[in-house]
PDB file of N, CA and C in Angstrom:
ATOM      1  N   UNK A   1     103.126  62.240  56.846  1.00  0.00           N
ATOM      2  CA  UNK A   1     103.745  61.934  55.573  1.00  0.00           C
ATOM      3  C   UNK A   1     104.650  60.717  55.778  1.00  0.00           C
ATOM      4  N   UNK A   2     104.451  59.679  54.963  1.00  0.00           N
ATOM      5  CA  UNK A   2     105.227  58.766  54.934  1.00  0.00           C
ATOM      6  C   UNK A   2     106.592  58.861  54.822  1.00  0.00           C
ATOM      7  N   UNK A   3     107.302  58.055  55.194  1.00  0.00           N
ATOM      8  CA  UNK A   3     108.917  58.028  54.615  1.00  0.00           C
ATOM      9  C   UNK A   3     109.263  57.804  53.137  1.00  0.00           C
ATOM     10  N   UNK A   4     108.709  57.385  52.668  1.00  0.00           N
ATOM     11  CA  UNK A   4     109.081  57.078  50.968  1.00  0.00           C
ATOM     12  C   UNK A   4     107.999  58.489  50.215  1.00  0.00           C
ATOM     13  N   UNK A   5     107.373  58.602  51.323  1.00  0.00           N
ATOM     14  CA  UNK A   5     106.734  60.000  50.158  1.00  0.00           C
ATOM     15  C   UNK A   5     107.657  61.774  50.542  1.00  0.00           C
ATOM     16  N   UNK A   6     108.463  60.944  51.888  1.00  0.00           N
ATOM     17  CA  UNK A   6     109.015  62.622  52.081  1.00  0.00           C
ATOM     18  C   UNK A   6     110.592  62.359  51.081  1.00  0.00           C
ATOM     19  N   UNK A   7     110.821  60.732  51.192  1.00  0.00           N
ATOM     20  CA  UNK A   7     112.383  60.815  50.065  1.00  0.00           C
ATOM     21  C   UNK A   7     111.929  61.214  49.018  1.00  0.00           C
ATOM     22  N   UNK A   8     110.983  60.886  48.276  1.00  0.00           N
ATOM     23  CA  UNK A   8     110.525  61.485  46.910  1.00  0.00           C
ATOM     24  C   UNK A   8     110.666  62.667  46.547  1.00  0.00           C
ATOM     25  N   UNK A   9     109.619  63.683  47.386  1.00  0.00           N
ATOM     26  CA  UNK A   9     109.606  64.986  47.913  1.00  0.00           C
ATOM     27  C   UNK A   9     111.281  65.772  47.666  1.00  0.00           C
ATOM     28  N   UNK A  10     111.778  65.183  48.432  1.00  0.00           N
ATOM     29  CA  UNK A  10     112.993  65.957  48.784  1.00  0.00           C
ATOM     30  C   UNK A  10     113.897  65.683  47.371  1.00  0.00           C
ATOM     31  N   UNK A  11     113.774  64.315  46.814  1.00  0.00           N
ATOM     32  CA  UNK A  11     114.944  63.737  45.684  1.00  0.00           C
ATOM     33  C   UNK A  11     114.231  64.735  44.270  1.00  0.00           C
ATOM     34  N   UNK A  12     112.653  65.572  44.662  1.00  0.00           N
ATOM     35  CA  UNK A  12     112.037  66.279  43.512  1.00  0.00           C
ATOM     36  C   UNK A  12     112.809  67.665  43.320  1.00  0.00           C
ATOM     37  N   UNK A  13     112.983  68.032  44.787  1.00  0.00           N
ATOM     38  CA  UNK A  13     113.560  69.084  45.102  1.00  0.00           C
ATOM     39  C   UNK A  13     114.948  69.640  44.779  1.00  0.00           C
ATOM     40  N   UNK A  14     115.665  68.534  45.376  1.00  0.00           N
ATOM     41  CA  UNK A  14     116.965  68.131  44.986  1.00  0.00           C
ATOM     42  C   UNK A  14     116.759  68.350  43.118  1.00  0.00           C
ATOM     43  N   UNK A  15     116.320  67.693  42.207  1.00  0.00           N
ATOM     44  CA  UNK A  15     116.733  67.777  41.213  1.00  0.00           C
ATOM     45  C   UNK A  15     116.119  68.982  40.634  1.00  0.00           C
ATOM     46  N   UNK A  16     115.016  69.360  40.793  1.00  0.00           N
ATOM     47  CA  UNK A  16     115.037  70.739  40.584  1.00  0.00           C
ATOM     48  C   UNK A  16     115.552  72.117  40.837  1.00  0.00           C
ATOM     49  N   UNK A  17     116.232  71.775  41.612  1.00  0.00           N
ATOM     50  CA  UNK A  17     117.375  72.741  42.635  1.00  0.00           C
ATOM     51  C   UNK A  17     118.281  72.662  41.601  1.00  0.00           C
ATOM     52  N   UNK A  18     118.597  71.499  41.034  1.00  0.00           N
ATOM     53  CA  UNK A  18     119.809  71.510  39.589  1.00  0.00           C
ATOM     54  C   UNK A  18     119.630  72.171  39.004  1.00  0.00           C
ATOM     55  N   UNK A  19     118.248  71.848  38.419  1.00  0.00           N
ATOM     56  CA  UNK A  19     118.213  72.299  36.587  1.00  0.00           C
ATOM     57  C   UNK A  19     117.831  73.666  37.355  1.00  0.00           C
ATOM     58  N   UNK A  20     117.487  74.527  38.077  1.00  0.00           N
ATOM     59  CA  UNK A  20     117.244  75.965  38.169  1.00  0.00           C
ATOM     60  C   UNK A  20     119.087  76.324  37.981  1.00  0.00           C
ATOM     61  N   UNK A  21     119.372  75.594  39.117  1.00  0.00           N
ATOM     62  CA  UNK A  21     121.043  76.251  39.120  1.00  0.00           C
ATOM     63  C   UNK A  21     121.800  76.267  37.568  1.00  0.00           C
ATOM     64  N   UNK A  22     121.189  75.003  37.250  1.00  0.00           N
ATOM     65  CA  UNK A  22     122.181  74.526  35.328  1.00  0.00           C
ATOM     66  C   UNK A  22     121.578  75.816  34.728  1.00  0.00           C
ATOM     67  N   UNK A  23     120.350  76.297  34.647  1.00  0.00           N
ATOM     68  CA  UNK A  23     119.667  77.513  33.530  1.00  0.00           C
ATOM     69  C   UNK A  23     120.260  78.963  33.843  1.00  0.00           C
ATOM     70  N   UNK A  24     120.815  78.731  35.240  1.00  0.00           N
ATOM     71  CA  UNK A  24     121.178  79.679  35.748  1.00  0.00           C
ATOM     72  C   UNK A  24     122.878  80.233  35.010  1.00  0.00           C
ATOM     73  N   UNK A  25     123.762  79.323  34.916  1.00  0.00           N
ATOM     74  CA  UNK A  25     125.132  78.858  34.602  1.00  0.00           C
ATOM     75  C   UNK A  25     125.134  79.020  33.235  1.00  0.00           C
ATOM     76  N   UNK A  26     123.738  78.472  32.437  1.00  0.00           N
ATOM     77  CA  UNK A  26     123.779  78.302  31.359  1.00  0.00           C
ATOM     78  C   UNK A  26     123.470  79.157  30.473  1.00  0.00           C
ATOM     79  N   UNK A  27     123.450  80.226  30.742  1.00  0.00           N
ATOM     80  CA  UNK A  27     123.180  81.826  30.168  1.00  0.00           C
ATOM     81  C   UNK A  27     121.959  81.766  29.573  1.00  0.00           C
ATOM     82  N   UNK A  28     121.269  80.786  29.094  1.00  0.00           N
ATOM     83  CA  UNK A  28     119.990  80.507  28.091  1.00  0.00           C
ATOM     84  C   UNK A  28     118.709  81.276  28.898  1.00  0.00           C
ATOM     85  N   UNK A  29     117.859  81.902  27.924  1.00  0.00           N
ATOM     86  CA  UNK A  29     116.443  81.970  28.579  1.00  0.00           C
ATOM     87  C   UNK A  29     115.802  80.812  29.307  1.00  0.00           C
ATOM     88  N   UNK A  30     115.064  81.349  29.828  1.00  0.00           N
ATOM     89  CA  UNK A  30     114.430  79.892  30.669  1.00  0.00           C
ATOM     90  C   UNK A  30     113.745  79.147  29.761  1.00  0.00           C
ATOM     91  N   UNK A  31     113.145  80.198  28.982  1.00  0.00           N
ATOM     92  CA  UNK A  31     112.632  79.599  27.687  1.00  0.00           C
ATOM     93  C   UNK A  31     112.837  78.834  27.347  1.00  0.00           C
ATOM     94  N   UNK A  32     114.109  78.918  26.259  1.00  0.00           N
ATOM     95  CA  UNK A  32     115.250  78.197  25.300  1.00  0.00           C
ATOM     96  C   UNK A  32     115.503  76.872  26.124  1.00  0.00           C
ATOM     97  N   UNK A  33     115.981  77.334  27.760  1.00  0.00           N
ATOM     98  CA  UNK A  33     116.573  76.161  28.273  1.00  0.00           C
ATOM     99  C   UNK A  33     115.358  74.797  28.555  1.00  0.00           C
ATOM    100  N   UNK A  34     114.137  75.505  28.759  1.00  0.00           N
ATOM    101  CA  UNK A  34     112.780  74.317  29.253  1.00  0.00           C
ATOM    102  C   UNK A  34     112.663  73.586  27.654  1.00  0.00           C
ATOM    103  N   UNK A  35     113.027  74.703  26.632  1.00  0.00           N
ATOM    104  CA  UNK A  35     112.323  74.163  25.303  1.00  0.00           C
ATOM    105  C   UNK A  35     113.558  72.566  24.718  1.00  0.00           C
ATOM    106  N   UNK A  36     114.320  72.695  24.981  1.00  0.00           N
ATOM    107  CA  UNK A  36     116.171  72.267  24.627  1.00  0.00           C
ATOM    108  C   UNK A  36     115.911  70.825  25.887  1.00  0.00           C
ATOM    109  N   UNK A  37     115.644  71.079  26.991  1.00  0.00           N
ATOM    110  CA  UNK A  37     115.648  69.617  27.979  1.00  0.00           C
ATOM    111  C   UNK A  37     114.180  69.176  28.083  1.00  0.00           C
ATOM    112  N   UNK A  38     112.791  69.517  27.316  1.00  0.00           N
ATOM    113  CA  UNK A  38     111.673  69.085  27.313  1.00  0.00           C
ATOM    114  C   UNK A  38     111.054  68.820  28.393  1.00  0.00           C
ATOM    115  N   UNK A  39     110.582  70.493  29.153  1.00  0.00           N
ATOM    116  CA  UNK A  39     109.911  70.214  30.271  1.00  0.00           C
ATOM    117  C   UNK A  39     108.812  71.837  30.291  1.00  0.00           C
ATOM    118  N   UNK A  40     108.378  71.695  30.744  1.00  0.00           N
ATOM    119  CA  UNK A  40     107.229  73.174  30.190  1.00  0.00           C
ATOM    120  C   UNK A  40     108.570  74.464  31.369  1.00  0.00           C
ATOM    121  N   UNK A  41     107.737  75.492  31.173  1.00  0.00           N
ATOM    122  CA  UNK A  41     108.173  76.574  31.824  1.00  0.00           C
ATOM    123  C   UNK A  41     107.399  76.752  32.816  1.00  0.00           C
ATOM    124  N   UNK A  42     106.170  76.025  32.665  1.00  0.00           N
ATOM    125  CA  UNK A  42     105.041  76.461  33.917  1.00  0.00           C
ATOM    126  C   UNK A  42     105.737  75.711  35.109  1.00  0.00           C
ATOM    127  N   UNK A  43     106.266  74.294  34.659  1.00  0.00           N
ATOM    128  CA  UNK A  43     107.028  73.952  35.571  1.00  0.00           C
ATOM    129  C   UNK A  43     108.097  74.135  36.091  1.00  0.00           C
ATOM    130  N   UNK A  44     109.426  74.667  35.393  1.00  0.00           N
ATOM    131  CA  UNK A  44     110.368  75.785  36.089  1.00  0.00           C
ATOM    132  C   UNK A  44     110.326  76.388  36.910  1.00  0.00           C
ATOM    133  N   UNK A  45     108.918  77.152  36.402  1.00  0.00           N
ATOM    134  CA  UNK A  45     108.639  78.647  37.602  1.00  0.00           C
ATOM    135  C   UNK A  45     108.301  78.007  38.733  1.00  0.00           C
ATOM    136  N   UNK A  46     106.620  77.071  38.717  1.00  0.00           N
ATOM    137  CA  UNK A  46     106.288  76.653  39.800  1.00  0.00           C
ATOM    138  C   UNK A  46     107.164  76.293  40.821  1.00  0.00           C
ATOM    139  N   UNK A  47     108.233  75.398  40.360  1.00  0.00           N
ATOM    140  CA  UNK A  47     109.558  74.932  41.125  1.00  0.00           C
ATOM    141  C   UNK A  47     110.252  75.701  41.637  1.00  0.00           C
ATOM    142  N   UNK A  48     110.627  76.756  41.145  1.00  0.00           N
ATOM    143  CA  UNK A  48     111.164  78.017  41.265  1.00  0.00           C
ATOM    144  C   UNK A  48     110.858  78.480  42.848  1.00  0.00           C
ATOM    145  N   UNK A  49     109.223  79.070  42.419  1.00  0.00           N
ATOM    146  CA  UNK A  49     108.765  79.936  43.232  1.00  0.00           C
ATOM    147  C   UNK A  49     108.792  79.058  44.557  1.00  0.00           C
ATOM    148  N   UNK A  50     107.968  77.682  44.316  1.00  0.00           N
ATOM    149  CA  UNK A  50     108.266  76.553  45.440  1.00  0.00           C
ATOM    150  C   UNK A  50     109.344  76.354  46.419  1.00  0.00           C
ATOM    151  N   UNK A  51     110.221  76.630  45.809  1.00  0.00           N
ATOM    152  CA  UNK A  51     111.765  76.866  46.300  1.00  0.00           C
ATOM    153  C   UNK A  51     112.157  77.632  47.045  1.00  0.00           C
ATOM    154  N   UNK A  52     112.028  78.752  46.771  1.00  0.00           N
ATOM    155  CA  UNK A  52     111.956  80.215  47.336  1.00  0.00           C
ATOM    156  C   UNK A  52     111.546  80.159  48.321  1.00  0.00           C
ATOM    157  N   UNK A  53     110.176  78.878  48.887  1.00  0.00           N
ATOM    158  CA  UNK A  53     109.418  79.829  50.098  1.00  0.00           C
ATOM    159  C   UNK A  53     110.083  78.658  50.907  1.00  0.00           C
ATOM    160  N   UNK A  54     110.681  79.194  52.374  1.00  0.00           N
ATOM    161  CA  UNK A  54     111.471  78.541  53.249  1.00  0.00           C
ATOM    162  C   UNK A  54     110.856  77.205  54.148  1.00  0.00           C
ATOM    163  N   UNK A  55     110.504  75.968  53.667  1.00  0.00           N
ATOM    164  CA  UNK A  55     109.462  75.037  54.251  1.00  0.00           C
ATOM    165  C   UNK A  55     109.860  75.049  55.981  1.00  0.00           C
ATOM    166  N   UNK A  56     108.307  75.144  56.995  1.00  0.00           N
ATOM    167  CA  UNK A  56     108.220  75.191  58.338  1.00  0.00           C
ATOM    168  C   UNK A  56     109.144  73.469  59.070  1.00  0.00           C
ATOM    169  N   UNK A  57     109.698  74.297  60.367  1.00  0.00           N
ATOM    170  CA  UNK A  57     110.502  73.395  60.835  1.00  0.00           C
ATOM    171  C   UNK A  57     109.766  72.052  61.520  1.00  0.00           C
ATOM    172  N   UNK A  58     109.321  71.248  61.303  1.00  0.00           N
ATOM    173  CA  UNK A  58     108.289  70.326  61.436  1.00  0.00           C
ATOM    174  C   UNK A  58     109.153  69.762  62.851  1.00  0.00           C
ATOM    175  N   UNK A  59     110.223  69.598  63.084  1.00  0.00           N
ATOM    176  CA  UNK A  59     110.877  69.214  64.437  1.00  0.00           C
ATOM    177  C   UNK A  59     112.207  69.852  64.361  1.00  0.00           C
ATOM    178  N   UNK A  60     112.547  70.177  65.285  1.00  0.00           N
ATOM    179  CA  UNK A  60     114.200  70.468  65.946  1.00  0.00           C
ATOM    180  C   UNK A  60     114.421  70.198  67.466  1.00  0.00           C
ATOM    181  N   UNK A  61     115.402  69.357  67.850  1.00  0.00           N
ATOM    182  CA  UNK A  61     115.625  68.729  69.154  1.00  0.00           C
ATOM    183  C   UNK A  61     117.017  69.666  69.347  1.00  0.00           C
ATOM    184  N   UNK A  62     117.014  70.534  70.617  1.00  0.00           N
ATOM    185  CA  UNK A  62     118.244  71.175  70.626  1.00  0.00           C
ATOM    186  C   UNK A  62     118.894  70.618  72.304  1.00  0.00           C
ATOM    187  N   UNK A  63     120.065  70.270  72.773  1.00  0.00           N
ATOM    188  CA  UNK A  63     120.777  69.509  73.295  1.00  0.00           C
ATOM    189  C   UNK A  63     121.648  70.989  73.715  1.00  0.00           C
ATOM    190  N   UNK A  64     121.329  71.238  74.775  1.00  0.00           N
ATOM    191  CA  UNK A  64     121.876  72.561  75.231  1.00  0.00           C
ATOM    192  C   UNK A  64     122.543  71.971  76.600  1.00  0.00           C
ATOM    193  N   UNK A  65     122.962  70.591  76.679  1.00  0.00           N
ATOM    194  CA  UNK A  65     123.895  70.061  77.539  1.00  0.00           C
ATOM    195  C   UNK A  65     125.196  70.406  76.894  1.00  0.00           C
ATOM    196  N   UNK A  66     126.521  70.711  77.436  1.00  0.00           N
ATOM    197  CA  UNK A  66     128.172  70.496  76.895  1.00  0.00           C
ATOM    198  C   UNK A  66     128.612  69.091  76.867  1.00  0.00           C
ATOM    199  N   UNK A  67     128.667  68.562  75.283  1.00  0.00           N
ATOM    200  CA  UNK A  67     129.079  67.275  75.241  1.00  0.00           C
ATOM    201  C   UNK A  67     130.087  67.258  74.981  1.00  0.00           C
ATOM    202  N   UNK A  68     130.802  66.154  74.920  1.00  0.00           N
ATOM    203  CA  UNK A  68     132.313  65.733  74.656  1.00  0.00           C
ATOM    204  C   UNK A  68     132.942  66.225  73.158  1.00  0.00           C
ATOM    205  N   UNK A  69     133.855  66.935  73.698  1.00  0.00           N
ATOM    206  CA  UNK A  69     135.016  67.076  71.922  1.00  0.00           C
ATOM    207  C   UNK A  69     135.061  65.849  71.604  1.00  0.00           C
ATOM    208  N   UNK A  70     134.772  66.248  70.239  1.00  0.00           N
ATOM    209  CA  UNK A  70     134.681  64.985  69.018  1.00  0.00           C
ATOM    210  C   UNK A  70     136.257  64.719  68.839  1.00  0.00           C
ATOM    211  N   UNK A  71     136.622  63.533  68.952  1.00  0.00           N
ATOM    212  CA  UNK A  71     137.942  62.832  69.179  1.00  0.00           C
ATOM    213  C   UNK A  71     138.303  62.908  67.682  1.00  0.00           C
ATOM    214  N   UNK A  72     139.641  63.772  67.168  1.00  0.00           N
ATOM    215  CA  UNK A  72     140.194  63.870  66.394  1.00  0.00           C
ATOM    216  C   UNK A  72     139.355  64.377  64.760  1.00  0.00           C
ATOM    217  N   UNK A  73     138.163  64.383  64.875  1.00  0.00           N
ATOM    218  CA  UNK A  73     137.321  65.136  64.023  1.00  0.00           C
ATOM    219  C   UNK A  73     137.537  66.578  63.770  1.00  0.00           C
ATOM    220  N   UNK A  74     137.447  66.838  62.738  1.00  0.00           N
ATOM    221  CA  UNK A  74     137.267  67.874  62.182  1.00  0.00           C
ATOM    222  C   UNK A  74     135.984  69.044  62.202  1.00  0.00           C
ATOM    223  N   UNK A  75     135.601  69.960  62.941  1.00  0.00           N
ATOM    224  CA  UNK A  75     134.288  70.491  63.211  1.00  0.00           C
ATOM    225  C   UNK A  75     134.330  71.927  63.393  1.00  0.00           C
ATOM    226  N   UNK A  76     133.049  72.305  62.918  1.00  0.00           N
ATOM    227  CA  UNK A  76     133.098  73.823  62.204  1.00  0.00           C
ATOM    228  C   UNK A  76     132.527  74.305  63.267  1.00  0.00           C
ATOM    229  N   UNK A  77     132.584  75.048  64.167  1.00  0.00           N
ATOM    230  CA  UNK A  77     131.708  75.468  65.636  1.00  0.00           C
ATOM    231  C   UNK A  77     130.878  77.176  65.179  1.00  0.00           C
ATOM    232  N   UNK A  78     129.944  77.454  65.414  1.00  0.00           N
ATOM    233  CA  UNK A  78     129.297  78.625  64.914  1.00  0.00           C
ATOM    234  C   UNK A  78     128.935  79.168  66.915  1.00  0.00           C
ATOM    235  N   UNK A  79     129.561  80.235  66.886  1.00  0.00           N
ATOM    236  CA  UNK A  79     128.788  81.315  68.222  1.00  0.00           C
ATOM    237  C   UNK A  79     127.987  82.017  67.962  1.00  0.00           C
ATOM    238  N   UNK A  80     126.896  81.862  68.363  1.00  0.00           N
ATOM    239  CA  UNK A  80     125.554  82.809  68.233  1.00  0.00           C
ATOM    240  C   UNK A  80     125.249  83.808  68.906  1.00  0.00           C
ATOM    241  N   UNK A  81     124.622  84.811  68.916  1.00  0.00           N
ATOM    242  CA  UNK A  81     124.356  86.046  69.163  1.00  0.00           C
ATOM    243  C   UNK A  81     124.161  85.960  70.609  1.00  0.00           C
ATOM    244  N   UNK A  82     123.715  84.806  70.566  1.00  0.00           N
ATOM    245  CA  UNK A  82     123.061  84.950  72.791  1.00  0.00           C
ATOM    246  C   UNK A  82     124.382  83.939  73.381  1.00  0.00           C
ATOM    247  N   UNK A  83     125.286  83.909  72.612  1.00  0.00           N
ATOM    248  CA  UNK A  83     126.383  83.040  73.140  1.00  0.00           C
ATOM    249  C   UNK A  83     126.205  81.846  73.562  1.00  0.00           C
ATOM    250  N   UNK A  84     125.646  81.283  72.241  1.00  0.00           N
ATOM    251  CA  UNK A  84     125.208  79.378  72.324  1.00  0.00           C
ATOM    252  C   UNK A  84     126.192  79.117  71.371  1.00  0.00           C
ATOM    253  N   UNK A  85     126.498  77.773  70.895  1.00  0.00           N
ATOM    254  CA  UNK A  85     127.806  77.218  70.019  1.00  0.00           C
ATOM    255  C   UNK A  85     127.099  76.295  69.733  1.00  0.00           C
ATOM    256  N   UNK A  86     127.244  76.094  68.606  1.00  0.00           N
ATOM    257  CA  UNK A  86     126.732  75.291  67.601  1.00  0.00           C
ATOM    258  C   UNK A  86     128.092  74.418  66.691  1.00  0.00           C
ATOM    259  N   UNK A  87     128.229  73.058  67.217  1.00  0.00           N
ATOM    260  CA  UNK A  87     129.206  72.646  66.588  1.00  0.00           C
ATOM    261  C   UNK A  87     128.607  71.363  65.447  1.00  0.00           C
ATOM    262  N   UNK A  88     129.528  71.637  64.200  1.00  0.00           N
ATOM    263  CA  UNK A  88     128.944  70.810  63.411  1.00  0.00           C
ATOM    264  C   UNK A  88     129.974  70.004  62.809  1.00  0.00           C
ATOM    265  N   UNK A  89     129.823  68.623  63.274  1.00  0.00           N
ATOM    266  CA  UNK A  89     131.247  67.857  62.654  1.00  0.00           C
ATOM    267  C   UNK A  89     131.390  67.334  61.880  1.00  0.00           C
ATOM    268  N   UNK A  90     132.200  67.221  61.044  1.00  0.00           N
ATOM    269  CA  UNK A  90     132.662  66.428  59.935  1.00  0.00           C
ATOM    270  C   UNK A  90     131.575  65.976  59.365  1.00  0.00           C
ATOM    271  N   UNK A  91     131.549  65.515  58.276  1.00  0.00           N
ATOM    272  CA  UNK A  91     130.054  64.695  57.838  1.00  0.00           C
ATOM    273  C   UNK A  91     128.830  64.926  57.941  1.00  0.00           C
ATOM    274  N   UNK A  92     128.451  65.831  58.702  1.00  0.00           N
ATOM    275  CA  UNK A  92     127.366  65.921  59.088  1.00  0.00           C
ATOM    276  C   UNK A  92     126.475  65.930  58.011  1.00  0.00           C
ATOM    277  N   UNK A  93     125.041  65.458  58.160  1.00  0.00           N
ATOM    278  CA  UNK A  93     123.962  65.466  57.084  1.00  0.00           C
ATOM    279  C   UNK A  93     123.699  67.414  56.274  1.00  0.00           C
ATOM    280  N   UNK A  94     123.838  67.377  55.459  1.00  0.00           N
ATOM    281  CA  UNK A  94     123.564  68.908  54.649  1.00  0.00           C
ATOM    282  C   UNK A  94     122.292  69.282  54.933  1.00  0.00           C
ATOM    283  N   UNK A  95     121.400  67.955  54.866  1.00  0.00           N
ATOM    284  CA  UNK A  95     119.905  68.740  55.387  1.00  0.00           C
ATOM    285  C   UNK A  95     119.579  69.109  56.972  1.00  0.00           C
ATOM    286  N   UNK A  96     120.032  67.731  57.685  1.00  0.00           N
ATOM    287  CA  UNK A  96     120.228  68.400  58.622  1.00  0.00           C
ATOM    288  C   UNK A  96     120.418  69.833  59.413  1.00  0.00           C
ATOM    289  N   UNK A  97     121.646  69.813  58.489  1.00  0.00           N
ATOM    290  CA  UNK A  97     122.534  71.213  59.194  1.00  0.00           C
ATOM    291  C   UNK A  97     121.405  72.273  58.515  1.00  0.00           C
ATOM    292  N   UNK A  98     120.800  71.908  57.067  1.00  0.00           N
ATOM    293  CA  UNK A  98     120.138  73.311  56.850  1.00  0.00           C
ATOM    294  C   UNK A  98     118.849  73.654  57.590  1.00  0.00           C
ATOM    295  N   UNK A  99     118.435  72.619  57.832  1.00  0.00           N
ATOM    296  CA  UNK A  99     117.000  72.552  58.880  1.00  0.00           C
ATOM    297  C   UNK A  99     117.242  73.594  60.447  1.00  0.00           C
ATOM    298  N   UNK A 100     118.310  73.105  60.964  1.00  0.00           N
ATOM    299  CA  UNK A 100     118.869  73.754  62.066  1.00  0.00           C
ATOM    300  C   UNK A 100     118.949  74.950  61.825  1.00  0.00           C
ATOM    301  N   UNK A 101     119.561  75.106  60.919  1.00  0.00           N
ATOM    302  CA  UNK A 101     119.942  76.519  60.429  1.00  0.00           C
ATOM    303  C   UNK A 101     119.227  77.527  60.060  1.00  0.00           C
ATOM    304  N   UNK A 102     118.210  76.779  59.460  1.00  0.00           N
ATOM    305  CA  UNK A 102     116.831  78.049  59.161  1.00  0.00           C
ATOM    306  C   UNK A 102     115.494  78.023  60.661  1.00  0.00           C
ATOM    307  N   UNK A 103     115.583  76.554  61.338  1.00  0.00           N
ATOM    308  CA  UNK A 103     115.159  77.403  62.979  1.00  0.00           C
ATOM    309  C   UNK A 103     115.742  78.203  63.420  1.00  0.00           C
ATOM    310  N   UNK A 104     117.061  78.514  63.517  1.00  0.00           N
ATOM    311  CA  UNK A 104     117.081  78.802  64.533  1.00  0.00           C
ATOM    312  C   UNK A 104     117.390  80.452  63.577  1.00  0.00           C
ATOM    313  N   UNK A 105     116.889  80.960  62.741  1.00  0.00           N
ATOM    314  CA  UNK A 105     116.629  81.953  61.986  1.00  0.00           C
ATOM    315  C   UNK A 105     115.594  82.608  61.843  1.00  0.00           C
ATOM    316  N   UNK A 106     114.742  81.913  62.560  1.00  0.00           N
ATOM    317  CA  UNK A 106     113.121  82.197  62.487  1.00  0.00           C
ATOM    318  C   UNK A 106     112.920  82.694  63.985  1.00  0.00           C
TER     319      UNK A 106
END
């Protein structure tokens, strides 16, 4: 998959991830709400259900060397069950971190 076809992909996702969350907030049937922003319901759901299913980890590089404390950063450290640490600093990319997060869940 190309690079401009996986930003697409993801910027589809991303905005459908909204409008599920907005219909959600917005007390309206899904109905009412697809009929009111002009988009079918077949497409809601499809998106929906699309959503739901957890996409496979296509790469994860894990660095199980002890690197250097991040100099004056701010970082959220997670201990895992087999006593690995997972530190995630400041800024870090959201997809990133969620990619990681659902390997190492699987």
């Amino acid at each position: 998959m190309t690079e401009a076809i996986a930003k697409r992909k993801t910027g589809a996702a991303d905005h459908w991830r909204e409008r599920i969350a907005e219909q959600q907030r917005s007390g309206s049937s899904i109905k009412q709400f697809c009929k009111d922003r002009g988009f079918s319901e077949y497409s809601f759901y499809a998106w929906r259900r699309r959503l739901r299913k957890p996409e496979p980890v296509q790469f994860a590089l894990v660095d199980r060397r002890p690197g250097p404390e991040p100099a004056g950063e701010a970082c959220l450290e997670l201990i895992l069950a087999g006593g690995e640490r997972l530190r995630i600093a400041a800024g870090a990319d959201a997809v990133t971190v969620r990619t990681v997060l659902e390997a190492l869940r699987a």
